[in-house]
N, C-alpha and C. Protein backbone atom coordinates (compact mmCIF):
# COMPACT_ATOMS: atom_id res chain seq x y z
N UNK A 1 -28.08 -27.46 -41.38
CA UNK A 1 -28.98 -26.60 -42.13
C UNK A 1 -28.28 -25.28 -42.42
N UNK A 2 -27.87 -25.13 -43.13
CA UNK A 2 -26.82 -23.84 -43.70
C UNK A 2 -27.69 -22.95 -44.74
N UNK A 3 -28.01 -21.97 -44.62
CA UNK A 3 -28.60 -21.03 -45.44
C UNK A 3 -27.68 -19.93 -45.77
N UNK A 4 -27.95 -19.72 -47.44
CA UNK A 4 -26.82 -18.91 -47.88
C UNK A 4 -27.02 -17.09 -47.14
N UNK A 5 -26.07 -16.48 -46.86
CA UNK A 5 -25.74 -15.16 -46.33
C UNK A 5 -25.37 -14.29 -47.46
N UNK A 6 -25.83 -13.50 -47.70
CA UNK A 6 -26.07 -12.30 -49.13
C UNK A 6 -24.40 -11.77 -48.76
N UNK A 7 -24.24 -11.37 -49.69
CA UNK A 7 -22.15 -10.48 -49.65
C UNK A 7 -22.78 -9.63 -49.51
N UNK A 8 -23.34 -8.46 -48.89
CA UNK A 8 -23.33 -7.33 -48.56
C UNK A 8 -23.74 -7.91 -47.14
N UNK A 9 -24.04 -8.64 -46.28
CA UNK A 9 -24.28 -8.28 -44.74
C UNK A 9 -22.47 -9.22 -44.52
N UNK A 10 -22.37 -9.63 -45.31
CA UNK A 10 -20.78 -9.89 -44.60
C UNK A 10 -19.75 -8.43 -44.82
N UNK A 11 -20.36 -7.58 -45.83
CA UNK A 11 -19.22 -6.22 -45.52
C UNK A 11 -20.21 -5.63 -44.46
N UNK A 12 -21.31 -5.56 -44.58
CA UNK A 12 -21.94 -4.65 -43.25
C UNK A 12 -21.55 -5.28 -41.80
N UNK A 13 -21.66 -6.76 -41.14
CA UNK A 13 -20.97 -7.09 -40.44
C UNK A 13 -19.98 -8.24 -40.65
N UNK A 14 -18.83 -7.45 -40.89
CA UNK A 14 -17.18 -8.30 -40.67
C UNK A 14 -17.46 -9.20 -39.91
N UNK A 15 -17.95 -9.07 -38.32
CA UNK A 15 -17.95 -9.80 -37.28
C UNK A 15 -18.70 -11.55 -37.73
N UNK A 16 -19.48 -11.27 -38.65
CA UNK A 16 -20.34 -12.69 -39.32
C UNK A 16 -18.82 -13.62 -39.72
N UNK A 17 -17.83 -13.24 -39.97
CA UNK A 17 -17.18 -14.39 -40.75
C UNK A 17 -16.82 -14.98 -39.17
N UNK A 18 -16.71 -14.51 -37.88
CA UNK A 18 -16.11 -15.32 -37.03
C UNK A 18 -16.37 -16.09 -36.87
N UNK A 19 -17.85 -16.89 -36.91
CA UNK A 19 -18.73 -17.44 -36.64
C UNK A 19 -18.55 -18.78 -37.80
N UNK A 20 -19.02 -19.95 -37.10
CA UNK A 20 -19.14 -21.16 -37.66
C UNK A 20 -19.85 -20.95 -38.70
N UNK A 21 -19.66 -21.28 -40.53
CA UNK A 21 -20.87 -21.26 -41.26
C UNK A 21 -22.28 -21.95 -40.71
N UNK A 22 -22.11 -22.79 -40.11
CA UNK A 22 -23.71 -23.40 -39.80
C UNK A 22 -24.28 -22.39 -38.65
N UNK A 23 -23.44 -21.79 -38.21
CA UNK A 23 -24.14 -21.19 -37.31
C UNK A 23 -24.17 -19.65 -37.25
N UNK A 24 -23.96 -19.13 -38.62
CA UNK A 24 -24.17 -17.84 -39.06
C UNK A 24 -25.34 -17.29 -39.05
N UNK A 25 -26.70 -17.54 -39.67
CA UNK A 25 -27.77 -17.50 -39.99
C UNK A 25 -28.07 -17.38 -38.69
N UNK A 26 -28.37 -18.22 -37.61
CA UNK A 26 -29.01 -17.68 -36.13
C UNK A 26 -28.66 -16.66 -35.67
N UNK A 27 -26.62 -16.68 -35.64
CA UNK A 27 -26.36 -15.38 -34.92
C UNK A 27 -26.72 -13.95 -35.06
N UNK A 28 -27.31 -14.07 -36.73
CA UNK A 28 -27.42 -12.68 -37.24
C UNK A 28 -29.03 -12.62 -36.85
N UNK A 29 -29.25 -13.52 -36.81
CA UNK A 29 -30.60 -13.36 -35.96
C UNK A 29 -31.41 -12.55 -35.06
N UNK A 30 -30.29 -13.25 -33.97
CA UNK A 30 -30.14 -13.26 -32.39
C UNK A 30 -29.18 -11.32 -32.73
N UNK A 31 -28.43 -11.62 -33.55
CA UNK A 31 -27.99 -10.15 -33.46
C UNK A 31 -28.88 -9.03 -33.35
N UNK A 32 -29.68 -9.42 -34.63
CA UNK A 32 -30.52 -8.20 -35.05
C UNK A 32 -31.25 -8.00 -34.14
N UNK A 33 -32.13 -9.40 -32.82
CA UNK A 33 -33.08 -8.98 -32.42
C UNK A 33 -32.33 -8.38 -30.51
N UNK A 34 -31.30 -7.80 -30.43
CA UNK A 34 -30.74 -6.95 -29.63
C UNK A 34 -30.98 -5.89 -29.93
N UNK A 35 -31.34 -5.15 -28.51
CA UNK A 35 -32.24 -3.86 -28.49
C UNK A 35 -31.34 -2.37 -28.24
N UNK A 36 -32.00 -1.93 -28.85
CA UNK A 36 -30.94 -0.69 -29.39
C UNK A 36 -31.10 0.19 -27.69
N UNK A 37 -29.84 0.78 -27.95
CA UNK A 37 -29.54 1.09 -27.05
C UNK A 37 -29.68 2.79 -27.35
N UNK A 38 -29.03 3.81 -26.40
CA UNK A 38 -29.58 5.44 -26.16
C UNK A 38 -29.24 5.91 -27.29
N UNK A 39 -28.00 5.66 -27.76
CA UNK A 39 -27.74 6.62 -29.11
C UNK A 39 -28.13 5.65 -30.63
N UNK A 40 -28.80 4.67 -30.93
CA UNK A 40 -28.90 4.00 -31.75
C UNK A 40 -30.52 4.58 -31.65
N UNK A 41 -31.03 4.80 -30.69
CA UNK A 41 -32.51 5.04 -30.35
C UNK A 41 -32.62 6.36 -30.71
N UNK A 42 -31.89 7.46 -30.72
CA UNK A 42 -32.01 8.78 -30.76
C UNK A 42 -31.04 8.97 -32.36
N UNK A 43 -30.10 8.06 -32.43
CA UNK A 43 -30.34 8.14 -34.29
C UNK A 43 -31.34 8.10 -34.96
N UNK A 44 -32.16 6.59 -34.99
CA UNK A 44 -33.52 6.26 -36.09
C UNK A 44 -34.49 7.53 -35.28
N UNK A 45 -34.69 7.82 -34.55
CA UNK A 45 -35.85 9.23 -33.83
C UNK A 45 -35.52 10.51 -34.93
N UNK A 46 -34.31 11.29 -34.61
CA UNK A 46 -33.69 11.68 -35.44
C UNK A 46 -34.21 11.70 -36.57
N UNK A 47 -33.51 10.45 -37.81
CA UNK A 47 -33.83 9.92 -38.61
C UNK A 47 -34.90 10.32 -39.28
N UNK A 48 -36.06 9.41 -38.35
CA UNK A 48 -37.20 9.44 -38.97
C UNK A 48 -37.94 11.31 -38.92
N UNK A 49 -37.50 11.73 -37.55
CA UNK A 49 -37.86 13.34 -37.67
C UNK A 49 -37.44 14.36 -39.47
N UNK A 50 -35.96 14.65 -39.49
CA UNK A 50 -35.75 14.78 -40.69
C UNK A 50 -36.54 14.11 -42.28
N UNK A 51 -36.83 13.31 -42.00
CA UNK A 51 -37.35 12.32 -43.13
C UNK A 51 -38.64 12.88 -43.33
N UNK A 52 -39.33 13.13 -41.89
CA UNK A 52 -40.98 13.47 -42.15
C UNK A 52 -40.28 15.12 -42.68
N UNK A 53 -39.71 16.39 -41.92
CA UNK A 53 -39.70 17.32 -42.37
C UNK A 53 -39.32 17.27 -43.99
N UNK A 54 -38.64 17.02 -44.22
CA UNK A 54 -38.19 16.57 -46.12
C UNK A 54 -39.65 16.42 -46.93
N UNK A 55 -39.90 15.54 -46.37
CA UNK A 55 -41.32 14.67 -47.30
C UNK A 55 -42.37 15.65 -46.91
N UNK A 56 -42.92 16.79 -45.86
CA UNK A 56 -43.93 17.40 -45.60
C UNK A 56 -44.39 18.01 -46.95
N UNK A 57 -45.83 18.12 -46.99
CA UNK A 57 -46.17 19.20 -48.21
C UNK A 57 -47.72 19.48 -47.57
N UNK A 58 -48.06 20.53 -48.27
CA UNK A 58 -49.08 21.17 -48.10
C UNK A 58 -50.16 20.59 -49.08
N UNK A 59 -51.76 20.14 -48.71
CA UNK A 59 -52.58 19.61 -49.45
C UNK A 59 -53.23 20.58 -50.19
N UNK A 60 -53.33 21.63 -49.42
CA UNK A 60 -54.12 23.28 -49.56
C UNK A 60 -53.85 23.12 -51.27
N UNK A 61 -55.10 23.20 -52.03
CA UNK A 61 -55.50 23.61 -53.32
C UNK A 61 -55.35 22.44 -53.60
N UNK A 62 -54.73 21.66 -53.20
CA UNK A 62 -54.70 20.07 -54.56
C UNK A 62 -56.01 19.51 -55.12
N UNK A 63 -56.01 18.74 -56.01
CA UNK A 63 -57.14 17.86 -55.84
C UNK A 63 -56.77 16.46 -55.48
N UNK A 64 -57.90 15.83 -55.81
CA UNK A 64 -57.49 14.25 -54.86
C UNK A 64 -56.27 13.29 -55.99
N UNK A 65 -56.38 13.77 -57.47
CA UNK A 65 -55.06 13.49 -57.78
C UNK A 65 -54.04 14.15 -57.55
N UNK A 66 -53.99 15.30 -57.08
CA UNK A 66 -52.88 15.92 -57.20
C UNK A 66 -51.99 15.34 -55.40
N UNK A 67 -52.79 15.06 -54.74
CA UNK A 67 -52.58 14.57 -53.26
C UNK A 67 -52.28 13.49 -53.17
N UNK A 68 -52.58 12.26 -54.13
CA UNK A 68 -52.31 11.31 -54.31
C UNK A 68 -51.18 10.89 -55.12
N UNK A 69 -51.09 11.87 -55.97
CA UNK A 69 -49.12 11.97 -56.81
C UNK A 69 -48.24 12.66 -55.84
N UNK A 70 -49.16 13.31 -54.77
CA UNK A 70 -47.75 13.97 -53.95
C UNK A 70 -47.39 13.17 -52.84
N UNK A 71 -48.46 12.08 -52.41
CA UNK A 71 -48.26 11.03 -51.00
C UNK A 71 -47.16 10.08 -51.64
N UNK A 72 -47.71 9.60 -53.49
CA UNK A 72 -46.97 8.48 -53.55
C UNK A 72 -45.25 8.91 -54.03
N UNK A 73 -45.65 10.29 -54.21
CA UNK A 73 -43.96 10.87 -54.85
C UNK A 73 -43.41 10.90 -53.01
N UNK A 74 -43.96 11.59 -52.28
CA UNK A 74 -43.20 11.49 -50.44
C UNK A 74 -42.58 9.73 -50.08
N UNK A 75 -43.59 9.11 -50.22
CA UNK A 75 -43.46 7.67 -50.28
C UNK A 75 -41.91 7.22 -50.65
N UNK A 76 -42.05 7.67 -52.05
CA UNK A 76 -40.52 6.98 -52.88
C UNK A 76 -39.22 7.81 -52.76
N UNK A 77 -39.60 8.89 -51.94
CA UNK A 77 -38.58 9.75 -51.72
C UNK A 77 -38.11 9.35 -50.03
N UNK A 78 -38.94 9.02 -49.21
CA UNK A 78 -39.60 8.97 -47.93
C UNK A 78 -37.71 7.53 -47.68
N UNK A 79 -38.54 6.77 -48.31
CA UNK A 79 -37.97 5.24 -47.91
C UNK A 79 -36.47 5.43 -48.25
N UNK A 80 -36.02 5.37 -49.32
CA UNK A 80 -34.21 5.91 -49.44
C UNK A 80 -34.17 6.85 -48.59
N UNK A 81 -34.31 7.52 -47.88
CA UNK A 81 -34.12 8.59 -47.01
C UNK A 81 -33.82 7.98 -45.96
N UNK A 82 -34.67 7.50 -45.18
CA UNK A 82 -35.07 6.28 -44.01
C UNK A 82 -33.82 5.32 -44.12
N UNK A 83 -33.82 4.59 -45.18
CA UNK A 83 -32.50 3.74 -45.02
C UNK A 83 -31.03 4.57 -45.31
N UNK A 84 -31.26 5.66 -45.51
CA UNK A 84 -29.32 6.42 -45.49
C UNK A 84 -29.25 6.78 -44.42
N UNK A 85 -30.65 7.49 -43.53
CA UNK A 85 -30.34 8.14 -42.33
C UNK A 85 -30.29 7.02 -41.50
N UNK A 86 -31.35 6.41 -41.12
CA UNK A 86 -31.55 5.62 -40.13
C UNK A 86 -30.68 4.23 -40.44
N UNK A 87 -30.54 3.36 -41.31
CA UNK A 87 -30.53 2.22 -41.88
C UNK A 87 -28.80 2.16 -40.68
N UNK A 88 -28.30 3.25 -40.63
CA UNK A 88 -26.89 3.09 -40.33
C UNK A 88 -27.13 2.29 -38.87
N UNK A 89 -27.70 2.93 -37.65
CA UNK A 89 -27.96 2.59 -36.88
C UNK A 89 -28.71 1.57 -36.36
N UNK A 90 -29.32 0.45 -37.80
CA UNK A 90 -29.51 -0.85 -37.27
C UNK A 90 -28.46 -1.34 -37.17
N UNK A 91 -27.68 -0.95 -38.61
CA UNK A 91 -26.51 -1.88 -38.61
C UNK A 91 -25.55 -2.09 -37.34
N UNK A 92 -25.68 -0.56 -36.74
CA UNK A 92 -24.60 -0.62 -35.47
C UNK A 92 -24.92 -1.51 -34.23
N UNK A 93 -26.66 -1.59 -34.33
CA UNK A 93 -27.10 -2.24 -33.03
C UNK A 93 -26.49 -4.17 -33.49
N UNK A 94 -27.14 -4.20 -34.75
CA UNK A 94 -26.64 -5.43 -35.19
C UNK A 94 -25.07 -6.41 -34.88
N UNK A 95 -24.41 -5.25 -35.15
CA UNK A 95 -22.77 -5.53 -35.33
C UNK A 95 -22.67 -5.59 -33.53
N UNK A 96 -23.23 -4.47 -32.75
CA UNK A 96 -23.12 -4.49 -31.48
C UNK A 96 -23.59 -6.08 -31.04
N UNK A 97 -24.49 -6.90 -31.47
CA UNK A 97 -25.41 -7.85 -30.73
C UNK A 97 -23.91 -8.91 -31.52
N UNK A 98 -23.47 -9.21 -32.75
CA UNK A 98 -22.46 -10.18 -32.84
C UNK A 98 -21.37 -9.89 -32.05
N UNK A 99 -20.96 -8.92 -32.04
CA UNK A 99 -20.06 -8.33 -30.71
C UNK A 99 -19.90 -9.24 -29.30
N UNK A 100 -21.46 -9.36 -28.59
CA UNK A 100 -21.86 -9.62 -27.85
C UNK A 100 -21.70 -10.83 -27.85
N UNK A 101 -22.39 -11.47 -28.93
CA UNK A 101 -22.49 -12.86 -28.75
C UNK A 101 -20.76 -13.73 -29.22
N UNK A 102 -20.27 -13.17 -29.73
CA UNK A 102 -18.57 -13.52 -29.56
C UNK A 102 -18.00 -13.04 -28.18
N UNK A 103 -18.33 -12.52 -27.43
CA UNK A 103 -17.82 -12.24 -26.16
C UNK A 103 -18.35 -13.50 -24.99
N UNK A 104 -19.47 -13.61 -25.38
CA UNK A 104 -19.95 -14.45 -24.60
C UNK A 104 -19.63 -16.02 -24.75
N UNK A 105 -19.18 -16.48 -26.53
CA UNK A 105 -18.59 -17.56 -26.88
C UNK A 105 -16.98 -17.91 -26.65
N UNK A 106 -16.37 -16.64 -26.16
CA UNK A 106 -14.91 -16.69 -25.98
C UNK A 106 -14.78 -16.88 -24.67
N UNK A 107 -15.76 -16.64 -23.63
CA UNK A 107 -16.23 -16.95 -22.13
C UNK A 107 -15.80 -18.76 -21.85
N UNK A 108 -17.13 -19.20 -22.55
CA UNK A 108 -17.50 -20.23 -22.53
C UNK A 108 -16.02 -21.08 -22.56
């Protein structure tokens, strides 16, 4: 059962080509669902802190359209933000968990 792998998570993790094609798709799996560790945890914290200060605004005088063009303008500004700051530090936990699981297959 081979499911195709997008060309951008093979430049985000190199470590995917080590791996058997049939057995790509799980590892990145099993990668992703490895738990971030102190500084991967205090990146996305971080992250998401900056992101809310950026996006803050004041409701004072709006009306309910004007609050509602400013949630959905925070929104679309909000999310690209989130993935430049934070997005880095899945990738690292990710790449860390294929890491792992090639260490543990070179054991074997």
């Amino acid at each position: 059962m081979s499911t195709t792998i997008s060309r951008w998570k093979y430049f985000a993790y190199p470590e995917l080509r080590k791996f058997a094609p049939d057995d790509r798709p799980n590892a990145l799996r099993i990668a992703a669902e490895t738990r971030f560790d102190a500084v991967e945890l205090l990146g996305v914290i971080i992250a998401l802190a900056i992101t809310v200060l950026i996006t803050r605004y004041s409701g004072t005088g709006m009306g309910l359209a004007d609050r509602f063009g400013a949630a959905v303008t925070n929104f679309v500004i909000a999310i690209p933000l989130l993935l430049l700051l934070g997005g880095p530090f899945y990738v690292r936990r990710t790449r860390r968990g294929l890491r792992k699981q090639l260490a543990e297959l070179q054991q074997q």
